[in-house]
N, C-alpha and C. Protein backbone atom coordinates (compact mmCIF):
# COMPACT_ATOMS: atom_id res chain seq x y z
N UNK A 1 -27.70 6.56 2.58
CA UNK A 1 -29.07 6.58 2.10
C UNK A 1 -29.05 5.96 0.70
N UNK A 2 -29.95 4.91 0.79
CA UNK A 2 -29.80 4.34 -1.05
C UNK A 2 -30.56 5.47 -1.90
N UNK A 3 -29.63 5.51 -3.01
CA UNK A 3 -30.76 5.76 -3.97
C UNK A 3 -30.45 7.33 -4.09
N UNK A 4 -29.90 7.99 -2.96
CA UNK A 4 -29.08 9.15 -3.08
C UNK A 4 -30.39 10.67 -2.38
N UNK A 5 -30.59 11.57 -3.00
CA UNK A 5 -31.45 12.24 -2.33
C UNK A 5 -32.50 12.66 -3.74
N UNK A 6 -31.94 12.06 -4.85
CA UNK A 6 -32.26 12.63 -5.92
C UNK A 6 -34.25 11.74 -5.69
N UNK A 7 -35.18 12.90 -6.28
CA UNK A 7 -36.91 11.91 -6.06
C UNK A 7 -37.01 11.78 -7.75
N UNK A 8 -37.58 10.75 -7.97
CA UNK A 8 -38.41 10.10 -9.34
C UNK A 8 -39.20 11.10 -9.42
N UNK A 9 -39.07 11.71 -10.62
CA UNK A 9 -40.10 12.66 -11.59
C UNK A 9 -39.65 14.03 -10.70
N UNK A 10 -38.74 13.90 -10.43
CA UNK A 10 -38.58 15.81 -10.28
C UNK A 10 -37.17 16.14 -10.97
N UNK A 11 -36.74 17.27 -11.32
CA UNK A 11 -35.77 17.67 -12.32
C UNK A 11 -34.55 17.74 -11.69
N UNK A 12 -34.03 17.91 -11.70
CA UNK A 12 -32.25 18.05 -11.64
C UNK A 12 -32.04 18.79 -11.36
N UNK A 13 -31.58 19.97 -10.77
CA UNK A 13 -30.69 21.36 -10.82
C UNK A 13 -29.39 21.19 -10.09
N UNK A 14 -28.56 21.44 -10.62
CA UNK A 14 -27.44 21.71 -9.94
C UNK A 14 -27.46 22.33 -8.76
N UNK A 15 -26.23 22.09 -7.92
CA UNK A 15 -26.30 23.34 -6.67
C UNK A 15 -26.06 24.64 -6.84
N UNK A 16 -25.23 24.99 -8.09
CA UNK A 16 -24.54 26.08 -8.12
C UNK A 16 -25.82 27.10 -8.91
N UNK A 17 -26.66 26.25 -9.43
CA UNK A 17 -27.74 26.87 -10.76
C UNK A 17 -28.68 27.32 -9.22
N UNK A 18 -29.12 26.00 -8.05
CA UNK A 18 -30.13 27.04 -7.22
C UNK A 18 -29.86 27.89 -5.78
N UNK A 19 -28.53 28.34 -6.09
CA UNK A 19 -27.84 28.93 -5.55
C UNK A 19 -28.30 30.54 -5.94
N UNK A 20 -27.62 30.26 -7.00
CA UNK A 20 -27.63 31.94 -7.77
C UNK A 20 -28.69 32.17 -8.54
N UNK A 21 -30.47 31.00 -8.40
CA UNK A 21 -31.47 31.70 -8.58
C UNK A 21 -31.06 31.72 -10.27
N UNK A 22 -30.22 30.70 -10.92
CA UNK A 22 -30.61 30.58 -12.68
C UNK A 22 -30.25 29.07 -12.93
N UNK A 23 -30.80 28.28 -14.25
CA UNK A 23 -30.86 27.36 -14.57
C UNK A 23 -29.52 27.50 -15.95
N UNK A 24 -29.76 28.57 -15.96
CA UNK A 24 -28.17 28.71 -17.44
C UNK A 24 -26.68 28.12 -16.39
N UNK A 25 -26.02 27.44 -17.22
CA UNK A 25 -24.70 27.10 -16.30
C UNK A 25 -23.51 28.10 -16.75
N UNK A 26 -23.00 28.55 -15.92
CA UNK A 26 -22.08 29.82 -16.11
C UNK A 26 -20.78 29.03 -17.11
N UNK A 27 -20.00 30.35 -17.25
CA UNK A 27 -18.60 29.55 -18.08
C UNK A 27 -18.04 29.11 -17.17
N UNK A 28 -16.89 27.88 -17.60
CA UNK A 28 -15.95 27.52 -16.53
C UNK A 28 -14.75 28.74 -16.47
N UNK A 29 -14.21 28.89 -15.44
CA UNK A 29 -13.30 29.61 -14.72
C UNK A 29 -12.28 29.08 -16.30
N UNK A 30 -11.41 30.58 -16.60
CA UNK A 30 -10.45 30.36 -17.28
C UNK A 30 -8.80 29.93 -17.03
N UNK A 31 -8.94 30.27 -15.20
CA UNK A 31 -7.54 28.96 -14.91
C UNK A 31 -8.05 28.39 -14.00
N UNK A 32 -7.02 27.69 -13.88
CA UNK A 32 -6.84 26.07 -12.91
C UNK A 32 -6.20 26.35 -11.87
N UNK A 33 -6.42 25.72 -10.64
CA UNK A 33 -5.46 25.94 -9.32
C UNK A 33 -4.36 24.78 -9.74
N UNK A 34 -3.05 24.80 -9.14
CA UNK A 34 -2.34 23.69 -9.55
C UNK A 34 -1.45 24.28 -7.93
N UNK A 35 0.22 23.40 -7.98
CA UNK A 35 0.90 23.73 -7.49
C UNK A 35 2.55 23.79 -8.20
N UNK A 36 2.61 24.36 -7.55
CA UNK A 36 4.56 24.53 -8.05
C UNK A 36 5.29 24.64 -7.32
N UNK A 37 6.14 23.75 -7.79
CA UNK A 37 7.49 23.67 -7.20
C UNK A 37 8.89 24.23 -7.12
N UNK A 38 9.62 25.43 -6.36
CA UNK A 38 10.34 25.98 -6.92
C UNK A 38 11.87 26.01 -6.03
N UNK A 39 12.09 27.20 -5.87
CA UNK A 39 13.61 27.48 -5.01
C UNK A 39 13.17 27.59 -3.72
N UNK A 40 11.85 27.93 -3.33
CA UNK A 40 11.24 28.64 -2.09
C UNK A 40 10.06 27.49 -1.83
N UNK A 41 10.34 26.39 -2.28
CA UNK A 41 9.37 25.01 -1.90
C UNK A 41 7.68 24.92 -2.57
N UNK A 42 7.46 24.34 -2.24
CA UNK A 42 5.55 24.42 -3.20
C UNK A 42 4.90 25.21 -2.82
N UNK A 43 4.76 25.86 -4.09
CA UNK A 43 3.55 26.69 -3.81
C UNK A 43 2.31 27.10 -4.64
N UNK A 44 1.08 27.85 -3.85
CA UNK A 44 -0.34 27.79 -5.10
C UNK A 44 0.48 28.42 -6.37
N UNK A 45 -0.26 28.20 -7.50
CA UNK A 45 -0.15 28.68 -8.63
C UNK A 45 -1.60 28.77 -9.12
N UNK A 46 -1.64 29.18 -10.26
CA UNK A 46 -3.21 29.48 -11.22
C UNK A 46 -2.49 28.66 -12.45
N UNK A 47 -2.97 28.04 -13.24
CA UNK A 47 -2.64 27.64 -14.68
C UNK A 47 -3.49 28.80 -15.72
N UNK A 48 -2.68 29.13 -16.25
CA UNK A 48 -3.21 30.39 -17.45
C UNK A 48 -4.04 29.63 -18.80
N UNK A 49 -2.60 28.89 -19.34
CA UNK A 49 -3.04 28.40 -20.50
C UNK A 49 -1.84 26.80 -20.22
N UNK A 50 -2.46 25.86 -21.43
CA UNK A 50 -1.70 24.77 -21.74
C UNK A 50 -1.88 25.22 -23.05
N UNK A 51 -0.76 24.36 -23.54
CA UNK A 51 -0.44 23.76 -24.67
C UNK A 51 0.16 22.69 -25.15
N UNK A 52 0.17 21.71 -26.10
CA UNK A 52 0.60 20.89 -26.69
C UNK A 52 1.80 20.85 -26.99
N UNK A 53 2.83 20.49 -27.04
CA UNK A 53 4.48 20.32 -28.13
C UNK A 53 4.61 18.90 -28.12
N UNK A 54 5.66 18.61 -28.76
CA UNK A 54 6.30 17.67 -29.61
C UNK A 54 6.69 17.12 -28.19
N UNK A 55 7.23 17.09 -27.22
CA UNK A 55 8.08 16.88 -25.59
C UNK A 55 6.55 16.67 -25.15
N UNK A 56 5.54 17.23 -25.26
CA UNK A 56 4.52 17.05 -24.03
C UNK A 56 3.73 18.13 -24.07
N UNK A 57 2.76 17.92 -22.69
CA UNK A 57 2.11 19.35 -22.46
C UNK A 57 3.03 19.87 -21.29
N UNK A 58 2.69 21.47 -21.66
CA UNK A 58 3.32 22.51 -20.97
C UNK A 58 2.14 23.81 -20.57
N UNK A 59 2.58 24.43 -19.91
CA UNK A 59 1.66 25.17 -19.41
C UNK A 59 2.16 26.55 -19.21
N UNK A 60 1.77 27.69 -18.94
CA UNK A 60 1.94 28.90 -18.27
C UNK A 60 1.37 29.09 -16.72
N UNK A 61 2.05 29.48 -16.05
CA UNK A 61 1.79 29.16 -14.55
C UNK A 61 1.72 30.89 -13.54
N UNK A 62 1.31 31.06 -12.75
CA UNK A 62 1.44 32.49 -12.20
C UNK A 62 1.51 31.88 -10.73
N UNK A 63 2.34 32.39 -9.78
CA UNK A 63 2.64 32.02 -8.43
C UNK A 63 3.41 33.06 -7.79
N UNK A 64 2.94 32.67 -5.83
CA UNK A 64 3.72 34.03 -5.14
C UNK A 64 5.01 34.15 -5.13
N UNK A 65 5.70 34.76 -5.05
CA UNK A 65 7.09 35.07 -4.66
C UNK A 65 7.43 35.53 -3.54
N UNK A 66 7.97 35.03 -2.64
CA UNK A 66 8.24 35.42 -1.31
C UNK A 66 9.45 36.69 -1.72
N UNK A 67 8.95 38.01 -0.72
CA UNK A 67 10.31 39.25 -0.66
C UNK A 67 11.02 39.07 0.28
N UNK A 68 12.38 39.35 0.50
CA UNK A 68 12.55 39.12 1.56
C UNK A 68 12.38 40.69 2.04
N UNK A 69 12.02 40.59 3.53
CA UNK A 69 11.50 42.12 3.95
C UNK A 69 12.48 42.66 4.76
N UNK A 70 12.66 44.04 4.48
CA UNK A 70 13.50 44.93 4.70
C UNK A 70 13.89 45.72 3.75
């Protein structure tokens, strides 16, 4: 469709704003989905925080740990 779905002279709203019935835009989520790579192969993670160093950016990461059961 050209031109997209957006009509001349009507306003904007996000999906997520007329979803939940408000025009305020919420905070962004404080982590990130990522993945990691470990002893037990890739897996989800959350990113907590980054930071900057002298080497690069680095991050704090949270991910599952497989038990072994028994």
């Amino acid at each position: 469709m050209a031109g997209g779905m957006h009509r001349k002279g009507t306003e904007r709203i996000p999906l997520r704003d007329r979803i939940h019935g408000t025009t305020s835009s919420p905070e962004p989520p404080p982590v990130k989905r990522c993945w990691v790579t470990c002893d037990q192969g890739r897996q989800p993670g959350l990113v907590l925080e980054w930071r900057r160093t002298a080497a690069g950016w680095q991050c704090r990461v949270v991910h599952p740990i497989r038990q072994a059961s028994g």
